[in-house]
Protein backbone atom coordinates (compact mmCIF):
# COMPACT_ATOMS: atom_id res chain seq x y z
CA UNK A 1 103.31 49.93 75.77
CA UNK A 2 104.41 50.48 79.59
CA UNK A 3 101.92 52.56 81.77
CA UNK A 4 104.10 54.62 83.73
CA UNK A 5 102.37 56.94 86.55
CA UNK A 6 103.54 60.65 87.04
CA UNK A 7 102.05 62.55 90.22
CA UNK A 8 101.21 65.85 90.54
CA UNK A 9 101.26 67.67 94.38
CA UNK A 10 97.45 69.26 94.84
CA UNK A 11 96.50 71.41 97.71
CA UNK A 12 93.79 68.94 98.42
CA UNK A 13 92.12 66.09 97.84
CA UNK A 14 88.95 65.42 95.95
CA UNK A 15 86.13 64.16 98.18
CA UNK A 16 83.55 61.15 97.28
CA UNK A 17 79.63 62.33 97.99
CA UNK A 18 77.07 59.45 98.36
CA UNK A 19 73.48 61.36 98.36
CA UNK A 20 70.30 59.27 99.02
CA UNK A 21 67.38 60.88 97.96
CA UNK A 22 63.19 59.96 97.68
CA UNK A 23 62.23 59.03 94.12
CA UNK A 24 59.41 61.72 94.71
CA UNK A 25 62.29 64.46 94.51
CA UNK A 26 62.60 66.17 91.20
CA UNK A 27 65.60 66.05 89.30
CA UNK A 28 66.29 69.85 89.59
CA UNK A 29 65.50 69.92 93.59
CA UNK A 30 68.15 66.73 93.53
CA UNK A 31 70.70 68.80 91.29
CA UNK A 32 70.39 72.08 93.64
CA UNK A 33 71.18 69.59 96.84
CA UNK A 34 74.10 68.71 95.34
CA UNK A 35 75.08 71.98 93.93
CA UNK A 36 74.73 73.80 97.66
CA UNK A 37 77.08 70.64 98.70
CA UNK A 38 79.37 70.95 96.39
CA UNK A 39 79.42 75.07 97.19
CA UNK A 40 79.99 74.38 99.97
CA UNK A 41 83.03 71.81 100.03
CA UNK A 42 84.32 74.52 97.77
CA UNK A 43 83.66 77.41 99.79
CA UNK A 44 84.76 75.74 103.40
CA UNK A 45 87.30 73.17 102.70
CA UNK A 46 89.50 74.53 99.39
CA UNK A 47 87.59 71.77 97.70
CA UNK A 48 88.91 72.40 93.72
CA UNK A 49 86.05 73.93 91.74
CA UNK A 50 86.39 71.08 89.40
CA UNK A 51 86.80 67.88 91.93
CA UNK A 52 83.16 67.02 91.67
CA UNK A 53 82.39 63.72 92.47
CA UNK A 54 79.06 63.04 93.27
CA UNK A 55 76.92 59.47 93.41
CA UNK A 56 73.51 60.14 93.71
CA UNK A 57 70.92 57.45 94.00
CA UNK A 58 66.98 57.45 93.84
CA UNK A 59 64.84 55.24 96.54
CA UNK A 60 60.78 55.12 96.29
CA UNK A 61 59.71 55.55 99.76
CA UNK A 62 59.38 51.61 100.92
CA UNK A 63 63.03 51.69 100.29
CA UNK A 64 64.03 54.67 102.72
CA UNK A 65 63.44 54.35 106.14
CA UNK A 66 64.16 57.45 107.91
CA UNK A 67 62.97 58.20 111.07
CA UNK A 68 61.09 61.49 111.38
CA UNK A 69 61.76 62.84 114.71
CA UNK A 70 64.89 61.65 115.68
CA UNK A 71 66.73 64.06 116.87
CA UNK A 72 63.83 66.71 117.54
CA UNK A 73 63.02 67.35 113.68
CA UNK A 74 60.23 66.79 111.50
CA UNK A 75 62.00 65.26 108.55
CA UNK A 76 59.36 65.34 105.21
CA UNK A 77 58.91 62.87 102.39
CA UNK A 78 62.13 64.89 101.14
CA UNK A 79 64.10 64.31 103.14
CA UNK A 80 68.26 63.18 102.23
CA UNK A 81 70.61 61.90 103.22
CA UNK A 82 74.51 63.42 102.12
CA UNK A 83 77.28 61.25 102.79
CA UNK A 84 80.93 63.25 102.06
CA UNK A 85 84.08 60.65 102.51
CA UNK A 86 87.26 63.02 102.71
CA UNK A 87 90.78 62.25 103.40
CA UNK A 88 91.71 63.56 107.30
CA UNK A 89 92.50 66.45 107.83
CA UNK A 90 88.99 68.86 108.40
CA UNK A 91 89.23 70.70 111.50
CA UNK A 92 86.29 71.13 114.05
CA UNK A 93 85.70 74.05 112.89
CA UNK A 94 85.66 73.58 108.91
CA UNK A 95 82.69 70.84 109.51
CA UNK A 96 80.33 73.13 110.85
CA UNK A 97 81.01 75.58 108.40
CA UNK A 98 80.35 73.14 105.65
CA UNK A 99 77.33 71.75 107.61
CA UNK A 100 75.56 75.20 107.80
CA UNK A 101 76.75 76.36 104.15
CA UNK A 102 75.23 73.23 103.10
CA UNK A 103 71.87 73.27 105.09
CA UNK A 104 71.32 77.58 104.39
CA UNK A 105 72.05 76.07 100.13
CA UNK A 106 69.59 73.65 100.52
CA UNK A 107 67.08 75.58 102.42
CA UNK A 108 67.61 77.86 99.21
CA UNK A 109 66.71 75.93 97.07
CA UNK A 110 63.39 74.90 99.10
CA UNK A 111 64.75 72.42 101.30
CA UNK A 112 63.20 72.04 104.94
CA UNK A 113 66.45 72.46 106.97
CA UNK A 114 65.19 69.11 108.76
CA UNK A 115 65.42 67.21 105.88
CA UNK A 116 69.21 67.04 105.52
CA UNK A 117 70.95 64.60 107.26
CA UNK A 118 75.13 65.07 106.50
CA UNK A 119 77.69 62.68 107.45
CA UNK A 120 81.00 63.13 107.33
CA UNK A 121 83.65 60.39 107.29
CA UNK A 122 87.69 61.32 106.69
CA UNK A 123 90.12 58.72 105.84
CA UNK A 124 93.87 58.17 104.91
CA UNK A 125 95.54 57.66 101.79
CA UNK A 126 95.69 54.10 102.35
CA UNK A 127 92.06 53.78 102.13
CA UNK A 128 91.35 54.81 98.25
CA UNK A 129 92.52 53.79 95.32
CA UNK A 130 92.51 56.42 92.21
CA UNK A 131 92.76 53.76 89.11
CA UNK A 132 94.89 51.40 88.28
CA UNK A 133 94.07 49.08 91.80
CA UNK A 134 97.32 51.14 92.95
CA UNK A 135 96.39 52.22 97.08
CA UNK A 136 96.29 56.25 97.12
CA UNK A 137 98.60 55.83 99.96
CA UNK A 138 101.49 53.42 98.91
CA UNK A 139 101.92 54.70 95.35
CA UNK A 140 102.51 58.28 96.81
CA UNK A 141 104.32 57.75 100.20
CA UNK A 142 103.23 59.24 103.18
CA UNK A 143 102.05 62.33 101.44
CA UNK A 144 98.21 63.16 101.54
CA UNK A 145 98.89 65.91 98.67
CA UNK A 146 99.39 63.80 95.71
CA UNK A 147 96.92 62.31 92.68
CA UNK A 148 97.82 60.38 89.35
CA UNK A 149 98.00 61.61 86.08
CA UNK A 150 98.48 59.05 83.94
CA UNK A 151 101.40 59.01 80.51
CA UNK A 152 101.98 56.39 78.65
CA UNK A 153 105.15 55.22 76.99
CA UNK A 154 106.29 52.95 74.17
């Protein structure tokens, strides 16, 4: 059998989400966290409804060392941390949009708006790799809008 790799053009690309939370957090205050960030990739960056991909791991509090104050905030024993990786192309604009849907979702769901630290890192195509160990970026050219879909033939 030959794995053969067919590509599909997408208006964007899925983004990775890292979320460090306090073991002291219940499950459904963790789920609504990431449900306000993924709203809100969705609602300010044309993030696919579906393209959730979300890691979310659990420290106890001797394992999570956040200062409290820094920068003029009183951050809580709930407070998290939200990493998004993206590939580039955000504008200025589109950040703080997703910074403040994110923050007003959380603060929804109970959140203290201090107690969400976002980071946002963007990328290129050369940087991820989708399956397969093939680079995002060399098995679809110089194009940011493509992802695998896998066929196989005999």
């Amino acid at each position: 059998m030959v794995l053969s790799l067919k590509f599909v053009k997408r208006e964007t690309a899925m983004p990775l989400v890292r979320f460090s939370v306090p073991a002291a957090l219940s499950a459904a205050k963790t789920r609504a966290l990431a449900d306000a960030v993924h709203d809100g990739l969705v609602a300010t960056c044309a993030v696919p409804v579906k393209d959730r991909f979300h890691l979310i791991s659990v420290f106890p509090p001797e394992r999570m060392d956040l200062d409290p104050s820094f920068p003029d905030v009183k951050r809580t024993t709930e407070a998290s941390v939200v990493d998004i990786l993206f590939l580039e192309g955000r504008t200025n604009a589109q950040r703080a949009d997703l910074f403040r849907h994110i923050a007003a979702g959380a603060m929804a769901a109970g959140f203290q708006g201090d107690d969400i630290m976002i980071a946002l890192t963007e990328n290129a195509t050369t940087d991820w790799s989708l399956g397969y160990g093939r680079s995002y970026g060399d098995a679809h050219g110089a194009s940011d809008e493509l992802l695998p879909a896998s066929t196989a033939e005999k």
